[in-house]
PDB file of N, CA and C in Angstrom:
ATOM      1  N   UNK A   1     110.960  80.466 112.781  1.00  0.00           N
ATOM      2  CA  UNK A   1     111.097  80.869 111.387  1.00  0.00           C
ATOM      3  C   UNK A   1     110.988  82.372 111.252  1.00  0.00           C
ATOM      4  N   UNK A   2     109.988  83.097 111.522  1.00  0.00           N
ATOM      5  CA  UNK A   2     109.267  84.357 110.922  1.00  0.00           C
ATOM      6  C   UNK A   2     109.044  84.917 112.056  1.00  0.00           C
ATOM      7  N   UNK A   3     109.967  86.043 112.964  1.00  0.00           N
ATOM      8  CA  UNK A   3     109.538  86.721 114.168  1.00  0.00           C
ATOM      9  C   UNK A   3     109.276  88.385 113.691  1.00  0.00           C
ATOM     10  N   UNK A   4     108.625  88.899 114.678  1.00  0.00           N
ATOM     11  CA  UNK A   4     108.421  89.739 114.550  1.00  0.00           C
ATOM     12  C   UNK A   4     108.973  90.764 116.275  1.00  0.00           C
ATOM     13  N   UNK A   5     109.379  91.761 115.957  1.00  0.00           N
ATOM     14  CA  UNK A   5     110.015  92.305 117.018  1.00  0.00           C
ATOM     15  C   UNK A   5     109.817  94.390 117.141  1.00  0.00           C
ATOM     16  N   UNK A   6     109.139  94.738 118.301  1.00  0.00           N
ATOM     17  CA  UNK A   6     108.751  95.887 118.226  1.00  0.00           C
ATOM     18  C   UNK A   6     109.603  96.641 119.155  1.00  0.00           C
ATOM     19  N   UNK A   7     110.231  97.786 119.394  1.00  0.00           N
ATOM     20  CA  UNK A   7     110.663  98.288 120.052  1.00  0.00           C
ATOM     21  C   UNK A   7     110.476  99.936 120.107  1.00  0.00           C
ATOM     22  N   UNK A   8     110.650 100.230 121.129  1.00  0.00           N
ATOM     23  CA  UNK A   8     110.805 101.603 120.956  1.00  0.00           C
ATOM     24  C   UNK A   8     109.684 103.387 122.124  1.00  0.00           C
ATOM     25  N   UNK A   9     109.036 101.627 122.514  1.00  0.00           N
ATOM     26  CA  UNK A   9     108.399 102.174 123.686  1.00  0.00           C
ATOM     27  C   UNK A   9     108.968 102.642 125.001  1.00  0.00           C
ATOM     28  N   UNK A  10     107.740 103.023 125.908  1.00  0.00           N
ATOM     29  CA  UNK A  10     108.575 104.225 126.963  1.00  0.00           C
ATOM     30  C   UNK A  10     107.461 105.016 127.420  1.00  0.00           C
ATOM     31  N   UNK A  11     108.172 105.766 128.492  1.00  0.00           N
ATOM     32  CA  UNK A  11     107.308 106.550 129.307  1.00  0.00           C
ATOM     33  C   UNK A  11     107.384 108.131 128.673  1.00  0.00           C
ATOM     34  N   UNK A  12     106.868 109.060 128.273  1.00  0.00           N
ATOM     35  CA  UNK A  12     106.621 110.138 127.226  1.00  0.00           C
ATOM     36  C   UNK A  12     105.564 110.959 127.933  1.00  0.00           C
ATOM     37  N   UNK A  13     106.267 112.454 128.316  1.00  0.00           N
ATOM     38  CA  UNK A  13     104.884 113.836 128.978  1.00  0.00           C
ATOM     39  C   UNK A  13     104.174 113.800 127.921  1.00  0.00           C
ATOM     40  N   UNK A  14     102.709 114.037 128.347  1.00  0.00           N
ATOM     41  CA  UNK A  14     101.766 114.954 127.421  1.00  0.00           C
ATOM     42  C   UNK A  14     102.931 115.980 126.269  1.00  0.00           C
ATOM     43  N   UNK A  15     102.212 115.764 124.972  1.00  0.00           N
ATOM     44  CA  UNK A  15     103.335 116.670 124.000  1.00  0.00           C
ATOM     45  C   UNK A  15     104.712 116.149 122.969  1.00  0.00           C
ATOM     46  N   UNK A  16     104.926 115.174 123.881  1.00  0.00           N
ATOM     47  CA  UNK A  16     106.253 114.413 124.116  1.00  0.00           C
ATOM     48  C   UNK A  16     105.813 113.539 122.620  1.00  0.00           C
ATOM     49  N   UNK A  17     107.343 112.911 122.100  1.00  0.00           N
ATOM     50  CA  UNK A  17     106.899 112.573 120.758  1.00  0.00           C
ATOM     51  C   UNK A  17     107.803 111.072 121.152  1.00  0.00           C
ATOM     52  N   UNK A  18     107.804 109.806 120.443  1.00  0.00           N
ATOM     53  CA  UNK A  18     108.388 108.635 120.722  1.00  0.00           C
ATOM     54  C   UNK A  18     108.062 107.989 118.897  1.00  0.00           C
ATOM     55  N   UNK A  19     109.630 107.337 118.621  1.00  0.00           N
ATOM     56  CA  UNK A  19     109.191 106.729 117.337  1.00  0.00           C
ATOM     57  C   UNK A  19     109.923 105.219 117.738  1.00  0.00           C
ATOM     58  N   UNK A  20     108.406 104.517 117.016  1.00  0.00           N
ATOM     59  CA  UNK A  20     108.498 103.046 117.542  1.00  0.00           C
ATOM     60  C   UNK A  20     108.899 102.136 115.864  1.00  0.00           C
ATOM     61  N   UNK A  21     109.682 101.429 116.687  1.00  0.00           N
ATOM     62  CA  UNK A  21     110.502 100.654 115.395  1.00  0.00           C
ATOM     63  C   UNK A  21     109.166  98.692 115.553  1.00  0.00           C
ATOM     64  N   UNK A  22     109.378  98.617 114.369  1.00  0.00           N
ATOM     65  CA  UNK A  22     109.389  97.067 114.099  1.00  0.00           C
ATOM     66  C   UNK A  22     109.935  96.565 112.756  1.00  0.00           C
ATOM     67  N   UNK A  23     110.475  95.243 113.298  1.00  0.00           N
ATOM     68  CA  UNK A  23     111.473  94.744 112.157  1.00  0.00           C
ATOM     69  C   UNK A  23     110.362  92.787 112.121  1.00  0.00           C
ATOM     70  N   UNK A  24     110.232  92.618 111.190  1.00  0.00           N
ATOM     71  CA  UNK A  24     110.286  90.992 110.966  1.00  0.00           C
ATOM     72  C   UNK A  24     111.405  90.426 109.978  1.00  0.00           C
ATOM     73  N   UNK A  25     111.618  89.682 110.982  1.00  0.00           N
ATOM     74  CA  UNK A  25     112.847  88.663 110.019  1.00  0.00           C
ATOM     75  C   UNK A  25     112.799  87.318 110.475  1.00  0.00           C
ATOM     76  N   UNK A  26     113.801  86.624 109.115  1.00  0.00           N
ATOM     77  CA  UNK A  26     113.593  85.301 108.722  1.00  0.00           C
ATOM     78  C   UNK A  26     113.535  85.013 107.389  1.00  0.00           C
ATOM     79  N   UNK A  27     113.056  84.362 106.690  1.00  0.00           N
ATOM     80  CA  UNK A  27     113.207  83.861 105.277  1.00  0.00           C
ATOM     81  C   UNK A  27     112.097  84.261 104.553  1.00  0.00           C
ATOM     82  N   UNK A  28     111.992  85.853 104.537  1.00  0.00           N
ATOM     83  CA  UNK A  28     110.513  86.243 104.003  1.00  0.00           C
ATOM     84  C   UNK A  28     111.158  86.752 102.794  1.00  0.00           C
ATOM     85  N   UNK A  29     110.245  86.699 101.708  1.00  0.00           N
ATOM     86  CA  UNK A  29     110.321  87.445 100.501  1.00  0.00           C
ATOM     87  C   UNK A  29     109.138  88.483 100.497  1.00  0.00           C
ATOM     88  N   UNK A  30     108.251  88.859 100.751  1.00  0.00           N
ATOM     89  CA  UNK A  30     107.509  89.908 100.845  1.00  0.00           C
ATOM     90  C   UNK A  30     106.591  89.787 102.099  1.00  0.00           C
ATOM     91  N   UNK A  31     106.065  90.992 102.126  1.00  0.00           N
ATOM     92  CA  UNK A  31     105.217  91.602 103.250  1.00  0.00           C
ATOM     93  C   UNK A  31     103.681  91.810 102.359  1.00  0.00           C
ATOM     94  N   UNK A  32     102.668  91.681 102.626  1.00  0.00           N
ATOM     95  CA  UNK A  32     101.907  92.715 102.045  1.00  0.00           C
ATOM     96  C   UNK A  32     101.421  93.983 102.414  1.00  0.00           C
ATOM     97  N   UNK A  33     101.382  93.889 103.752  1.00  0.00           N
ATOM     98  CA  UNK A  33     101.341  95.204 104.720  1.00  0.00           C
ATOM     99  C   UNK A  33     101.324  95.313 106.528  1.00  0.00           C
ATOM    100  N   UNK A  34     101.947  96.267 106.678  1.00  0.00           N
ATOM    101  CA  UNK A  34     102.783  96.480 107.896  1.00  0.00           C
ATOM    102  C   UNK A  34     101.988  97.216 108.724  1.00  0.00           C
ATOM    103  N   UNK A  35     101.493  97.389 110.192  1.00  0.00           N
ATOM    104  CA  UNK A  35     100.906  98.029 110.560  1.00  0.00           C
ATOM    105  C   UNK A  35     101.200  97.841 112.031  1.00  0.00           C
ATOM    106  N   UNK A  36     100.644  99.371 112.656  1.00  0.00           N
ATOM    107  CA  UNK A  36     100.481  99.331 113.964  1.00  0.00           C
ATOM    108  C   UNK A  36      99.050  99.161 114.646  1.00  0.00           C
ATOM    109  N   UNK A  37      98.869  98.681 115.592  1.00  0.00           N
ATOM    110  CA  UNK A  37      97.618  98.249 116.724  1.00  0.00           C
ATOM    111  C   UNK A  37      97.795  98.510 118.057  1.00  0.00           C
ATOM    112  N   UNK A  38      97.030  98.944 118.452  1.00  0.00           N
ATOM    113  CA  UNK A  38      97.154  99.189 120.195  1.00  0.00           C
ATOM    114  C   UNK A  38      95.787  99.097 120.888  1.00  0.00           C
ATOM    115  N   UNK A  39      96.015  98.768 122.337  1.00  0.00           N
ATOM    116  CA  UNK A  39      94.653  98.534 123.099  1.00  0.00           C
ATOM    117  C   UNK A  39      95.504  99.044 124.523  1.00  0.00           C
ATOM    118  N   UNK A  40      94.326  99.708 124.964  1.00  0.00           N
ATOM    119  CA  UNK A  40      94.265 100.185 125.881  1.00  0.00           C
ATOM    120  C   UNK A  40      93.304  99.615 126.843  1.00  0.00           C
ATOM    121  N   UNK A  41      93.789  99.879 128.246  1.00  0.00           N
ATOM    122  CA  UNK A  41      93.008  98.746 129.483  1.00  0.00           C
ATOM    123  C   UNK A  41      91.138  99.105 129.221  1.00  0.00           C
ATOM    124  N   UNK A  42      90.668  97.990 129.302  1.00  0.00           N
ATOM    125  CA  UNK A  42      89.497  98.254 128.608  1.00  0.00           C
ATOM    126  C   UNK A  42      88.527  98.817 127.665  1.00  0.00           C
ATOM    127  N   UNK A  43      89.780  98.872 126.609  1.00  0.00           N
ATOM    128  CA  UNK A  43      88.891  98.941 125.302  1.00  0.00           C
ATOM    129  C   UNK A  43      89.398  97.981 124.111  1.00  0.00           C
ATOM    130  N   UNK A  44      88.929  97.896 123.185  1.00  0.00           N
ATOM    131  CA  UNK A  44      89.116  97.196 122.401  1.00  0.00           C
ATOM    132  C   UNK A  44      90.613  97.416 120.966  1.00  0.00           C
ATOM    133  N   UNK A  45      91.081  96.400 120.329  1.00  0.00           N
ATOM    134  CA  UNK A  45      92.675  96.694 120.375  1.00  0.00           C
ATOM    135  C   UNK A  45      92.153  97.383 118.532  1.00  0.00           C
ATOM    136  N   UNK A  46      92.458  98.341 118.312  1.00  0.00           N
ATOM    137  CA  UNK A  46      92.417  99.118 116.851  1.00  0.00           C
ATOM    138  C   UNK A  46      93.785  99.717 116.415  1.00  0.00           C
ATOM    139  N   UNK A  47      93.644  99.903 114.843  1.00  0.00           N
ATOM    140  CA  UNK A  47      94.449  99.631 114.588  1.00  0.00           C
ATOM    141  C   UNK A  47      94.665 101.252 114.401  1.00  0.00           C
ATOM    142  N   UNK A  48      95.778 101.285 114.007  1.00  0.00           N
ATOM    143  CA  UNK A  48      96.570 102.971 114.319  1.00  0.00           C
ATOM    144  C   UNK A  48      96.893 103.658 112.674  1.00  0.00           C
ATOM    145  N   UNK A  49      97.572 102.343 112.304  1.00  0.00           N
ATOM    146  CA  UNK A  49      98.333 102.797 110.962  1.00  0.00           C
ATOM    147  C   UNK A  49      98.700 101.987 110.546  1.00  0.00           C
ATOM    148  N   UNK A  50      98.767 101.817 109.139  1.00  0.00           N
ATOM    149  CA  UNK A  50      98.817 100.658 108.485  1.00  0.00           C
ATOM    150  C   UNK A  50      99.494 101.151 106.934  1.00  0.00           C
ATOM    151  N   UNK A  51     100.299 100.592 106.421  1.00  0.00           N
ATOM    152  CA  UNK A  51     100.942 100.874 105.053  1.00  0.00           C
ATOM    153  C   UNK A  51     101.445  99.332 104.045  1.00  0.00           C
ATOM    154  N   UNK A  52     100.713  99.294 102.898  1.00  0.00           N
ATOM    155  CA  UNK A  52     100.826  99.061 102.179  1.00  0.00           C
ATOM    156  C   UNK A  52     102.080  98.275 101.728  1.00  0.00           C
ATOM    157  N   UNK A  53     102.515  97.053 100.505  1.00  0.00           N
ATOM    158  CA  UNK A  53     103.374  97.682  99.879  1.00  0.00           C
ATOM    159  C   UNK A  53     103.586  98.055  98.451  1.00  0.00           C
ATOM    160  N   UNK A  54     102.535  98.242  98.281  1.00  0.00           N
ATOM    161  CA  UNK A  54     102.068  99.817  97.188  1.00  0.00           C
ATOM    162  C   UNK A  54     102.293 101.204  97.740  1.00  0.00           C
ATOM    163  N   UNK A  55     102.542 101.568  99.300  1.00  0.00           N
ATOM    164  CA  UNK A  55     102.746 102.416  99.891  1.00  0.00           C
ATOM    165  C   UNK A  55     101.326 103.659 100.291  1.00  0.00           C
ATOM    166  N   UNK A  56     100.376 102.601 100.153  1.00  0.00           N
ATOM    167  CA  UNK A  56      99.213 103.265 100.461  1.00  0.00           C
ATOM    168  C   UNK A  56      99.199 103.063 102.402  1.00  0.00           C
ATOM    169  N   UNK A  57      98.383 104.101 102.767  1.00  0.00           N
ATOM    170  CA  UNK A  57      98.628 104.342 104.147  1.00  0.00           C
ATOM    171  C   UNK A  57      97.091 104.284 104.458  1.00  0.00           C
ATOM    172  N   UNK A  58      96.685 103.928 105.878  1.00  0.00           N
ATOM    173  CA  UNK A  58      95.701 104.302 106.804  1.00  0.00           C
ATOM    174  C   UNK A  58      95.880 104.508 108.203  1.00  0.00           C
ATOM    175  N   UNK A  59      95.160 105.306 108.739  1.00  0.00           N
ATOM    176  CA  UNK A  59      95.605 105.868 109.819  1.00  0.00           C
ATOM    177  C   UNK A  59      93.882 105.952 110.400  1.00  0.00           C
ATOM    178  N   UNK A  60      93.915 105.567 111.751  1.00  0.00           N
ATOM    179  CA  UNK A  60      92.935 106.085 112.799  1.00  0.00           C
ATOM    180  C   UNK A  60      92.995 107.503 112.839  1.00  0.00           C
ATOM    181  N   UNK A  61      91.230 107.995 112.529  1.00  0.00           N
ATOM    182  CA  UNK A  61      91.013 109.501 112.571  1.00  0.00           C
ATOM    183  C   UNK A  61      91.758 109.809 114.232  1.00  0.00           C
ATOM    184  N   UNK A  62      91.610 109.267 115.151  1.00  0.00           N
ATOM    185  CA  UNK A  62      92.734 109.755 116.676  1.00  0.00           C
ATOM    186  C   UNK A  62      93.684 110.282 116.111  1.00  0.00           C
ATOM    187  N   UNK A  63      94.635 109.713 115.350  1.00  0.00           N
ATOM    188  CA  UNK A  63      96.080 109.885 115.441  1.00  0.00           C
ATOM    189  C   UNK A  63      96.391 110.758 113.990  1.00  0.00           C
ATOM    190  N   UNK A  64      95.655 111.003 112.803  1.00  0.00           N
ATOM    191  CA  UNK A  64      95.613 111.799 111.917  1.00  0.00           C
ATOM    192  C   UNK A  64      96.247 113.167 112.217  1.00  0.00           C
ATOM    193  N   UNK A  65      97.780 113.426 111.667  1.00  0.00           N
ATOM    194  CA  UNK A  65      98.143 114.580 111.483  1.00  0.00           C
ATOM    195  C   UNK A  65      99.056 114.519 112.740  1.00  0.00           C
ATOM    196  N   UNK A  66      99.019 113.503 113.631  1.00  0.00           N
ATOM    197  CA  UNK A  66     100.049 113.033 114.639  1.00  0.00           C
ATOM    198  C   UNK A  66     100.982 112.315 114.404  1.00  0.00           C
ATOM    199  N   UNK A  67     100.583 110.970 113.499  1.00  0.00           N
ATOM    200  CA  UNK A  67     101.301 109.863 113.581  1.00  0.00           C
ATOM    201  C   UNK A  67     101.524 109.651 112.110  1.00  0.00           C
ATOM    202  N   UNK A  68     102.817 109.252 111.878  1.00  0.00           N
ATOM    203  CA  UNK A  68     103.129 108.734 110.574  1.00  0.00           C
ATOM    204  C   UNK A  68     104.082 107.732 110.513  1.00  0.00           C
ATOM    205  N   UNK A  69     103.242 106.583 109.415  1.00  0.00           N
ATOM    206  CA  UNK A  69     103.721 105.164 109.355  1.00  0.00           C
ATOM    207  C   UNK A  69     104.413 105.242 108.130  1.00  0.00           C
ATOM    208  N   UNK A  70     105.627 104.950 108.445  1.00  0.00           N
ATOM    209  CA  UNK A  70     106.671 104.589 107.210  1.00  0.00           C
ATOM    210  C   UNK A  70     107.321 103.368 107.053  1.00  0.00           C
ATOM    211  N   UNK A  71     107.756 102.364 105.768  1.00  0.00           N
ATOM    212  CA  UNK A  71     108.091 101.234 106.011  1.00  0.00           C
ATOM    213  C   UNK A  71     109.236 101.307 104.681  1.00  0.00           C
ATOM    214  N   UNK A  72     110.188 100.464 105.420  1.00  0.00           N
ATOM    215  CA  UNK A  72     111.671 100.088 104.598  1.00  0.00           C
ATOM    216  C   UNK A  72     111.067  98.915 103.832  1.00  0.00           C
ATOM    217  N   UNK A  73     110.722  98.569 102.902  1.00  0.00           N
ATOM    218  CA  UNK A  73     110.509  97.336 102.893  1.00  0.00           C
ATOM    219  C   UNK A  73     111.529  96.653 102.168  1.00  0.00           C
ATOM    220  N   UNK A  74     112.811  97.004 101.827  1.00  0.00           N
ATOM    221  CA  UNK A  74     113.512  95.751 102.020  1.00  0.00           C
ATOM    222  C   UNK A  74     114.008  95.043 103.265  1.00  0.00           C
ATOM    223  N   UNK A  75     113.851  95.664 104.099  1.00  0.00           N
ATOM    224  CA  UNK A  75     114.455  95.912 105.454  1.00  0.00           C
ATOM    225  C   UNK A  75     113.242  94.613 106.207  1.00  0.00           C
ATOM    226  N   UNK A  76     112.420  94.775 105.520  1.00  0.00           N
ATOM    227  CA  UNK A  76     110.726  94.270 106.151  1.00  0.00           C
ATOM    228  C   UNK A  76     110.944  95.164 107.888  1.00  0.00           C
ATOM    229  N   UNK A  77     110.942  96.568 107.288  1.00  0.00           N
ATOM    230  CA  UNK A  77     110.568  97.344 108.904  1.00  0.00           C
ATOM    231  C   UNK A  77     109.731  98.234 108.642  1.00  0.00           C
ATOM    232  N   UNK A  78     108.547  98.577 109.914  1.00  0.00           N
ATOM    233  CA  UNK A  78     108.184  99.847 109.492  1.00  0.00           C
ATOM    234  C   UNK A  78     107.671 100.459 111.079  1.00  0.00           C
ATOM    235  N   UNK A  79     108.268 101.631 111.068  1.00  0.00           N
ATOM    236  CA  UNK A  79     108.475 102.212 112.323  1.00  0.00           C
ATOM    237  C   UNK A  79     106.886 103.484 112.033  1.00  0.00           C
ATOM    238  N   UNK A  80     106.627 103.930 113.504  1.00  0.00           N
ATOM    239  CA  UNK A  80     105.352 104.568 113.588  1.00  0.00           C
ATOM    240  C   UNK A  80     106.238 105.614 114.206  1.00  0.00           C
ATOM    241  N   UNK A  81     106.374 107.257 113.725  1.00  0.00           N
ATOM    242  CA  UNK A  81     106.404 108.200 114.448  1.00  0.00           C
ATOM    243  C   UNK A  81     105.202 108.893 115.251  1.00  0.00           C
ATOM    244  N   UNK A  82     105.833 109.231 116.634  1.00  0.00           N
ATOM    245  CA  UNK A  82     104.401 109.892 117.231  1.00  0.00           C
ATOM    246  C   UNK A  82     104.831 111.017 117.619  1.00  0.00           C
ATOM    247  N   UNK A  83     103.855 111.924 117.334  1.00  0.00           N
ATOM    248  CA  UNK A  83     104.008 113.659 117.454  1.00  0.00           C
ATOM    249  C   UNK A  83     103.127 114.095 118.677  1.00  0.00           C
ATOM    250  N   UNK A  84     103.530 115.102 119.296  1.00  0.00           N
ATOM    251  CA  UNK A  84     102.253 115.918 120.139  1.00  0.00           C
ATOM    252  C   UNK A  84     101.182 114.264 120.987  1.00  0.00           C
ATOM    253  N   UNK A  85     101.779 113.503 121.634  1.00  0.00           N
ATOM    254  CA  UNK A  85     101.248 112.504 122.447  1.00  0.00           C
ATOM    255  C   UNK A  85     100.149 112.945 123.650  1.00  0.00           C
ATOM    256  N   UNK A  86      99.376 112.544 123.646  1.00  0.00           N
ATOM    257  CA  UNK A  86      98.458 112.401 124.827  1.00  0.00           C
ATOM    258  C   UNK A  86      98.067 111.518 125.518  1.00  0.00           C
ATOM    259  N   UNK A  87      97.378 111.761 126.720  1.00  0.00           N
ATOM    260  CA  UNK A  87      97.302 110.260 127.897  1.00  0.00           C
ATOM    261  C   UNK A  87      96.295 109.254 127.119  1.00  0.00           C
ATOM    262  N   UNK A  88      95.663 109.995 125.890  1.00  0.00           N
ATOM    263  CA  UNK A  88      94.799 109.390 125.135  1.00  0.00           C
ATOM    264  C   UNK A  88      95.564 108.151 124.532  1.00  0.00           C
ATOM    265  N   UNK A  89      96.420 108.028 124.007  1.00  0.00           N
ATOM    266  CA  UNK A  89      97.407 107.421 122.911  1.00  0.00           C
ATOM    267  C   UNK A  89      98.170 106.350 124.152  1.00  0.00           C
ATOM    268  N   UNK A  90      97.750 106.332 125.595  1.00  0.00           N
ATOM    269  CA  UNK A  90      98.870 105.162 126.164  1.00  0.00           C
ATOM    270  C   UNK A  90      97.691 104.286 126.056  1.00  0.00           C
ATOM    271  N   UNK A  91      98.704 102.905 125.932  1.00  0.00           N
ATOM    272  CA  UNK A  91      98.158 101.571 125.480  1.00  0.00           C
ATOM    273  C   UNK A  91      99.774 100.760 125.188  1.00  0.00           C
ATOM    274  N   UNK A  92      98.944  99.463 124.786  1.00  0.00           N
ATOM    275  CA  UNK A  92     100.165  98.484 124.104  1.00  0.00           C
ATOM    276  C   UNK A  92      99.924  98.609 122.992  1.00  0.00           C
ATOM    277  N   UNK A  93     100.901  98.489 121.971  1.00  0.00           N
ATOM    278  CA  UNK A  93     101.309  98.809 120.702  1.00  0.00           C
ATOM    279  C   UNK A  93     101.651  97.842 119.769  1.00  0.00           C
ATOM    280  N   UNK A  94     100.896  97.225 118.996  1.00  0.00           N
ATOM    281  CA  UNK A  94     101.531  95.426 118.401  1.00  0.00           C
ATOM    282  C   UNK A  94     102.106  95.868 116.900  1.00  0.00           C
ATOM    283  N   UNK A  95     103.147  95.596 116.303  1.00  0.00           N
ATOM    284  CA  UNK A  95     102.563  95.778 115.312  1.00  0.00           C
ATOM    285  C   UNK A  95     102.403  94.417 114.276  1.00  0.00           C
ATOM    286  N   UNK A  96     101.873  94.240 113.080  1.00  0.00           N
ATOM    287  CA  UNK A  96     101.359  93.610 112.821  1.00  0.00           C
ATOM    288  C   UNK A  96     102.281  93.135 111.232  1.00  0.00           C
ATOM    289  N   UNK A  97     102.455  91.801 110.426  1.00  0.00           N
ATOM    290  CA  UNK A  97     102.812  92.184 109.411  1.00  0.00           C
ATOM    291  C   UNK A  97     102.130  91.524 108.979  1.00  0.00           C
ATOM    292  N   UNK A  98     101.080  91.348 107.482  1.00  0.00           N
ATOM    293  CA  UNK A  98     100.361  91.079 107.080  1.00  0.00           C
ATOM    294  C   UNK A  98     100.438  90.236 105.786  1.00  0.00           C
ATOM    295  N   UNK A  99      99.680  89.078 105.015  1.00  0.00           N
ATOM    296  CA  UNK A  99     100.212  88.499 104.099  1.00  0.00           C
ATOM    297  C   UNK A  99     101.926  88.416 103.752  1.00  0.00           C
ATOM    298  N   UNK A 100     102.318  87.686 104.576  1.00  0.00           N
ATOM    299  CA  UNK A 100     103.920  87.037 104.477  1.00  0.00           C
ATOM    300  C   UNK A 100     103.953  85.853 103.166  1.00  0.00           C
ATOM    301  N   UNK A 101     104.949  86.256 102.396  1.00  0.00           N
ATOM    302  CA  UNK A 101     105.213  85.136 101.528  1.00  0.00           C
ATOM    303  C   UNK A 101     106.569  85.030 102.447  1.00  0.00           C
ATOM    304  N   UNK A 102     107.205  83.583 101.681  1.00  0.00           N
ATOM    305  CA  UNK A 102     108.528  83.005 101.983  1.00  0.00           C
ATOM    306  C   UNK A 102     109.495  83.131 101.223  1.00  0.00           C
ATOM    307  N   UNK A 103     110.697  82.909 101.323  1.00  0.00           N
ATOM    308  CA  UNK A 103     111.590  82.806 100.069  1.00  0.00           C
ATOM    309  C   UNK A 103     111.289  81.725  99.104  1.00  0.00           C
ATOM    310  N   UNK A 104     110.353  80.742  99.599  1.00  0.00           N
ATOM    311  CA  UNK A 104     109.993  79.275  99.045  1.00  0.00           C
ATOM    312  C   UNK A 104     108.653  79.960  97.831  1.00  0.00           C
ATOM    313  N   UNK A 105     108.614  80.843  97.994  1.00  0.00           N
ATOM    314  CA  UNK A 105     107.024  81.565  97.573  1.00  0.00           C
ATOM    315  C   UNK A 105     106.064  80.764  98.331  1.00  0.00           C
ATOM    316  N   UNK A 106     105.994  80.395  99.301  1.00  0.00           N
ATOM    317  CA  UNK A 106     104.741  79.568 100.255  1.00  0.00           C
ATOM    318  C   UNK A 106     103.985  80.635 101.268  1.00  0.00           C
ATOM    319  N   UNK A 107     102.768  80.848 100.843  1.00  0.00           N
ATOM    320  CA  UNK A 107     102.156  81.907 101.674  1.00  0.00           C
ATOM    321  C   UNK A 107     101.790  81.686 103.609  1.00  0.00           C
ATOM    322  N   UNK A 108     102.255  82.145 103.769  1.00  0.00           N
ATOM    323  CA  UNK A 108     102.229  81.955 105.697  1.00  0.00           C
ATOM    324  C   UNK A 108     101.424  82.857 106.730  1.00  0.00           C
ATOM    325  N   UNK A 109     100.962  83.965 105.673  1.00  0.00           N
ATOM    326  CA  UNK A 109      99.693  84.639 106.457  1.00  0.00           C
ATOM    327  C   UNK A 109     100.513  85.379 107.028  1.00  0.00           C
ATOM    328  N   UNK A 110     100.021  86.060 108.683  1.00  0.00           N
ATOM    329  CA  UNK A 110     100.161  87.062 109.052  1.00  0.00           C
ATOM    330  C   UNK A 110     100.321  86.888 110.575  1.00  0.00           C
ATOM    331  N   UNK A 111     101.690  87.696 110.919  1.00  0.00           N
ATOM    332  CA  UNK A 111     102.298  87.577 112.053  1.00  0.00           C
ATOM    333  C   UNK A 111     102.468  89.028 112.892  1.00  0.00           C
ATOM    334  N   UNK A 112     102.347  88.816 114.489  1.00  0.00           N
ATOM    335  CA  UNK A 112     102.533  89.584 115.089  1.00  0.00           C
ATOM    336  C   UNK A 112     103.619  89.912 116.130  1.00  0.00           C
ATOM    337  N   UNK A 113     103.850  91.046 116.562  1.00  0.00           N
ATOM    338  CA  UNK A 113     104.910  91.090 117.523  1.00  0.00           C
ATOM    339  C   UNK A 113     103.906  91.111 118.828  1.00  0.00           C
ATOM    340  N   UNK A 114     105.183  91.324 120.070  1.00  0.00           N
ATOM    341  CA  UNK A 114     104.761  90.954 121.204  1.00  0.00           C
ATOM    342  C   UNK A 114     104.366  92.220 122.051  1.00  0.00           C
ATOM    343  N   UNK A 115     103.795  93.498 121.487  1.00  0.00           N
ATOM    344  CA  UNK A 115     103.419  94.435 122.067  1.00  0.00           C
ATOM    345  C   UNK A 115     104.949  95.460 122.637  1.00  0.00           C
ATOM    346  N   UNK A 116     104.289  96.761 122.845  1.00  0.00           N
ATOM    347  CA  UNK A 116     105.208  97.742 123.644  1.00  0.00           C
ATOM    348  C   UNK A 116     104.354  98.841 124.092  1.00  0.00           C
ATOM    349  N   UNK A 117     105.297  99.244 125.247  1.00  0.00           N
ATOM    350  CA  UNK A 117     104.252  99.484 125.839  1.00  0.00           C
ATOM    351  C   UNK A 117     104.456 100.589 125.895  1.00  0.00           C
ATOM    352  N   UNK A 118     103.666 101.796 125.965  1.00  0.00           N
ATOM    353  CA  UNK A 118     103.421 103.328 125.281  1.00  0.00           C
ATOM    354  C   UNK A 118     102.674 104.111 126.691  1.00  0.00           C
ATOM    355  N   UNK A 119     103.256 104.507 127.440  1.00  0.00           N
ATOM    356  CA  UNK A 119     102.394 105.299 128.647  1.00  0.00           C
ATOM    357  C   UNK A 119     103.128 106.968 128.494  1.00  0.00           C
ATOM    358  N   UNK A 120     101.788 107.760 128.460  1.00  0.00           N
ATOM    359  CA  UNK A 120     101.889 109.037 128.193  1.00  0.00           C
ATOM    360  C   UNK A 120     101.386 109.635 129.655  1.00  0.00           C
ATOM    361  N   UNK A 121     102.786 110.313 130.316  1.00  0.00           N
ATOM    362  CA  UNK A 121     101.490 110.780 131.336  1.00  0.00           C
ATOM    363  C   UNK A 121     102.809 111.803 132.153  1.00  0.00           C
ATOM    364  N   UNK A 122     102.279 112.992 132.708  1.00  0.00           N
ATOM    365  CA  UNK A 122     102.820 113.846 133.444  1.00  0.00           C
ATOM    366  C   UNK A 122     102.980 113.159 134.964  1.00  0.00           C
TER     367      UNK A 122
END
């Protein structure tokens, strides 16, 4: 029914900038909010950026003034630009879409994609 699909990952120098797409589709009539998540090998998976669709934003103090989350939402996409990257920032990358209604108006909660994978390194 309701997939979710991330792309846009890759191998990126220190500095180096990468903008990661996600799209969900299927028979959705709204989103409530779109976001990115990542975990890195032994730590725990947090979330990066996150937008609204009131178009309110949050962002991990890490990535503040680096990263900016923008979302189409008729499109139900919302892609994460990344600026000035560091070995800090490699991890897998999920992103997330949050309170899904249907075209049925039947609420279905919240779905994820299948990660991408983000390695920053000289």
């Amino acid at each position: 029914q309701v997939q979710v699909v991330e792309s846009g990952g890759g191998l990126v120098q220190p500095g180096g900038s990468l903008r990661l797409s996600c799209a969900a589709s299927g028979s959705i009539f709204s989103i409530y909010a779109m976001g990115w998540y990542r975990q890195a090998p032994g730590k725990q998976r947090e979330l990066v950026a996150a937008v609204t669709d009131g178009g309110s934003t949050e962002y991990a103090d890490s990535v503040k003034g680096r990263f900016t989350i923008s979302r189409e939402i008729a499109k139900n996409t919302v892609y994460l630009q990344m600026n000035s990257l560091t070995p800090e920032d490699t991890a897998v990358y999920y992103c997330n879409a949050e309170g899904l209604v249907d075209e049925g108006g039947t609420y279905l909660g919240d779905y994820w994609g299948q990660g991408t994978q983000v390695t920053v390194s000289s």
